[in-house]
N, C-alpha and C. Protein backbone atom coordinates (compact mmCIF):
# COMPACT_ATOMS: atom_id res chain seq x y z
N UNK A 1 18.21 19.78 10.67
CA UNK A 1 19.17 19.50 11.72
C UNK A 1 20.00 18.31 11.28
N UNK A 2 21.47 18.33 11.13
CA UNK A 2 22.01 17.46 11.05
C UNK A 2 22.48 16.22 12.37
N UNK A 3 22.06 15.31 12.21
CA UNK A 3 22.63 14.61 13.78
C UNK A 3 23.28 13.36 13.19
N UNK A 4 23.97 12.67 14.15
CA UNK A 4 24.53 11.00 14.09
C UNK A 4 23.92 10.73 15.15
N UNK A 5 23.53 9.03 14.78
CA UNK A 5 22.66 8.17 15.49
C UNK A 5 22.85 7.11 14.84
N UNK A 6 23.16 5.95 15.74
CA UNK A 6 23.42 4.76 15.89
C UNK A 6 21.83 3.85 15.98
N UNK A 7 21.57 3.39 14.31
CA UNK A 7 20.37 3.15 14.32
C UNK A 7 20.72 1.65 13.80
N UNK A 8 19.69 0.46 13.80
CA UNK A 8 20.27 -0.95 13.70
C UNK A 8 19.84 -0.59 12.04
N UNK A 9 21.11 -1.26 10.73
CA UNK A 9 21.06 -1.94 9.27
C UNK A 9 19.14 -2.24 9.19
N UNK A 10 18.81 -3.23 10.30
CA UNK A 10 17.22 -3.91 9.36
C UNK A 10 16.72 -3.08 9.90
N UNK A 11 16.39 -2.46 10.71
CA UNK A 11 15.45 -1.10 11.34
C UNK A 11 15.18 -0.20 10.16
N UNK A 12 16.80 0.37 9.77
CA UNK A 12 16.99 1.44 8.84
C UNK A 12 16.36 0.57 7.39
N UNK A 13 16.65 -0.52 7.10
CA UNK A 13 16.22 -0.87 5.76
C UNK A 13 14.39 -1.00 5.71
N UNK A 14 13.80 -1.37 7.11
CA UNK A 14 12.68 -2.15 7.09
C UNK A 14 11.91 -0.42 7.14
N UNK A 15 12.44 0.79 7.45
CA UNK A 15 11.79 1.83 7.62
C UNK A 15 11.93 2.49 5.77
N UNK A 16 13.24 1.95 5.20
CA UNK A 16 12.95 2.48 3.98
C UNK A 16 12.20 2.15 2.84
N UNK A 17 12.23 0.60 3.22
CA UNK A 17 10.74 -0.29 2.77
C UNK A 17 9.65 0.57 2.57
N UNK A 18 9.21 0.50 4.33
CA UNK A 18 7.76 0.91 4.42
C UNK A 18 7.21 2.24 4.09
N UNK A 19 8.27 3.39 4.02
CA UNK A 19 7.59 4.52 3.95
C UNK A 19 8.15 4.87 2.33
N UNK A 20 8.82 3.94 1.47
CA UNK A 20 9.39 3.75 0.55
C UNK A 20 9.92 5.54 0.16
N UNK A 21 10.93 6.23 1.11
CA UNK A 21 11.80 7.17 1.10
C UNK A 21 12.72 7.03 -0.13
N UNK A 22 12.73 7.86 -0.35
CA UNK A 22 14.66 8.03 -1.82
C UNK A 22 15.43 7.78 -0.91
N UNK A 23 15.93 7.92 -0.19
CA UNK A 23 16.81 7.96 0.88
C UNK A 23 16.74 8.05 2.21
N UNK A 24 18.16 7.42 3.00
CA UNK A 24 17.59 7.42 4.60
C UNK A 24 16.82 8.57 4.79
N UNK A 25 17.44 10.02 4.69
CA UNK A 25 16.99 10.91 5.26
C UNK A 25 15.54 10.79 5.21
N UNK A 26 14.67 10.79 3.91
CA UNK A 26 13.52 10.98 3.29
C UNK A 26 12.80 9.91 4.07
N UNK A 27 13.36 8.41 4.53
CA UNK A 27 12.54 7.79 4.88
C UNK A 27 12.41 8.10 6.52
N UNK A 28 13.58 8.71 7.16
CA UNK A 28 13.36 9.12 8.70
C UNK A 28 12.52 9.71 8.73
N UNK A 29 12.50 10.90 8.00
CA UNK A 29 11.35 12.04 8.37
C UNK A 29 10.33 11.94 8.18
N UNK A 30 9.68 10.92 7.43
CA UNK A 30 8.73 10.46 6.98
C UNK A 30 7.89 9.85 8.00
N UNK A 31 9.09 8.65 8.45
CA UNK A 31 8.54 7.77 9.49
C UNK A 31 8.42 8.28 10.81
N UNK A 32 8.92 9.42 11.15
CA UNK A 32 8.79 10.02 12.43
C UNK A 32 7.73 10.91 12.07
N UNK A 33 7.41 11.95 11.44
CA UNK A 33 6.34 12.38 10.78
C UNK A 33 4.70 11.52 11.14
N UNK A 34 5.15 10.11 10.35
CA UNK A 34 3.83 9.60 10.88
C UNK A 34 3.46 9.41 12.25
N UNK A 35 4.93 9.22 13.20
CA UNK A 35 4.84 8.50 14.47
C UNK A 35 4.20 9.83 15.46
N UNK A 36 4.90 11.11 15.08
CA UNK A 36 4.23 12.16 15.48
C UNK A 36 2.84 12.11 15.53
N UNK A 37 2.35 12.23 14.13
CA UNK A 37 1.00 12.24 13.55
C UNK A 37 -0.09 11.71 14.50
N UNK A 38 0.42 10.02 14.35
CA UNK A 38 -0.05 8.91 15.52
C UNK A 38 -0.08 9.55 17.15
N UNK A 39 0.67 10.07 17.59
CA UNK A 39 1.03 10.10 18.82
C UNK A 39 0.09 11.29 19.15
N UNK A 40 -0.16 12.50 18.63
CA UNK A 40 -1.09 13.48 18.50
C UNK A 40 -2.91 13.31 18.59
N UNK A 41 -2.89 12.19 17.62
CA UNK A 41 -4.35 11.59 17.52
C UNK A 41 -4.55 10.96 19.30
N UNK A 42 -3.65 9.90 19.56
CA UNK A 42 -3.87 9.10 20.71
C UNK A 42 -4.31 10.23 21.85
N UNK A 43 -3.04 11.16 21.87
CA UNK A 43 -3.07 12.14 22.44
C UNK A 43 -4.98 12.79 23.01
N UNK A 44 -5.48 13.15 21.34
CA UNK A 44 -6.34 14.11 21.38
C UNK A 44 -7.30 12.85 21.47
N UNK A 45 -7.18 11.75 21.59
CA UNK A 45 -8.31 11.00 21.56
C UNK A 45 -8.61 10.53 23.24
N UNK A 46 -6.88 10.70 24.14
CA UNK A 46 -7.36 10.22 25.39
C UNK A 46 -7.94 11.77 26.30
N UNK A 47 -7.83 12.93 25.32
CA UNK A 47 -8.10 14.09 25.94
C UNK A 47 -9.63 13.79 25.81
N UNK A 48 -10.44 13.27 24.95
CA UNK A 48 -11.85 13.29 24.64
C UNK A 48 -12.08 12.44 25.53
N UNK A 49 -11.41 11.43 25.67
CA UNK A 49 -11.73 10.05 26.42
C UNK A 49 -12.28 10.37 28.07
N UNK A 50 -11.22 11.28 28.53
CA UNK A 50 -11.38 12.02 29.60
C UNK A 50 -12.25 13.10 29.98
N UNK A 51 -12.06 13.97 29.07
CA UNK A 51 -13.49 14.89 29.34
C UNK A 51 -14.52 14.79 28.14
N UNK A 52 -15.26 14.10 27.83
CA UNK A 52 -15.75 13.75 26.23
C UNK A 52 -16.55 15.07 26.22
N UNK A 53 -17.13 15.41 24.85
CA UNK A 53 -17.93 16.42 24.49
C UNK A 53 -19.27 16.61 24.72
N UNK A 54 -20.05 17.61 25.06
CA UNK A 54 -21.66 17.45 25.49
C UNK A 54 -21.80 18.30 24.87
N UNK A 55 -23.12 17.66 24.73
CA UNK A 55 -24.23 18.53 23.82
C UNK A 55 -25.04 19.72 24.64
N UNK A 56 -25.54 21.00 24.05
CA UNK A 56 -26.36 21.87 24.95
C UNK A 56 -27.75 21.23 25.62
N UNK A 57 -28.45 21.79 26.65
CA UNK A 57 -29.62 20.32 26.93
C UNK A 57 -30.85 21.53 25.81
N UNK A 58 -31.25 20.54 25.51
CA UNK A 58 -32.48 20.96 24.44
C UNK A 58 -31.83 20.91 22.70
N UNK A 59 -30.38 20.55 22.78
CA UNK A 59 -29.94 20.22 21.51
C UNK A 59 -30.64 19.15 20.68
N UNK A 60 -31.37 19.04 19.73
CA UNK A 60 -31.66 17.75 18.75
C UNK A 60 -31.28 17.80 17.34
N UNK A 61 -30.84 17.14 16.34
CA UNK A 61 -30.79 16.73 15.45
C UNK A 61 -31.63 17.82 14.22
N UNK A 62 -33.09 17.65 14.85
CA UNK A 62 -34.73 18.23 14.07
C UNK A 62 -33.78 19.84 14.60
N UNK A 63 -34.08 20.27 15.29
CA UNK A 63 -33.96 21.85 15.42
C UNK A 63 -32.86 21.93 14.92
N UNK A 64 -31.22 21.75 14.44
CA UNK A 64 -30.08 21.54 13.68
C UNK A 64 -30.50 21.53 12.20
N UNK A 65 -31.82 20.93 11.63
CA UNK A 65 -32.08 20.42 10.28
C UNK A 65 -32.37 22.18 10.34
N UNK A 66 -33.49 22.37 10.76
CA UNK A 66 -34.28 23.56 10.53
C UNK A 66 -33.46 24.86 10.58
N UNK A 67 -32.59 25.15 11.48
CA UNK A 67 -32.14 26.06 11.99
C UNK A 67 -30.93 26.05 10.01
N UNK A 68 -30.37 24.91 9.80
CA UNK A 68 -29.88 25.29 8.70
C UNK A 68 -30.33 25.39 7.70
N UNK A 69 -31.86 24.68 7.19
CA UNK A 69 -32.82 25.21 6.12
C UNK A 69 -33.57 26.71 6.15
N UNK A 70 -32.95 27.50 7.02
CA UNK A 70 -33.50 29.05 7.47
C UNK A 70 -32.29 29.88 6.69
């Protein structure tokens, strides 16, 4: 997608720094890429946070060992 956007000189330089891009383009997509990335995790981490995961009742560790040495 081609767009224009009015982004600040040290923003644009301090993003080509960090994600050390060939070019603006390379370093936008990069850096939004990660911000995605980030935003997904938080995401799936406040989904756990909220309903966290349970175990079956009679689940242990010992019957898990065995059940995969069979």
């Amino acid at each position: 997608m081609k767009i224009t956007a009015l982004i600040p000189n040290e923003l644009v330089s301090d993003v080509k720094d960090l994600t050390n891009g060939k070019n603006i383009t390379d370093a936008l997509v990069k850096a939004l890429s990660d911000w995605v990335s980030i935003q997904k995790i938080r995401r799936l981490n406040k989904d756990v946070d909220d309903s966290p995961l349970k175990f079956q009742d009679g689940f242990d560790a010992n019957s898990v060992r065995e059940t995969n040495q069979k």
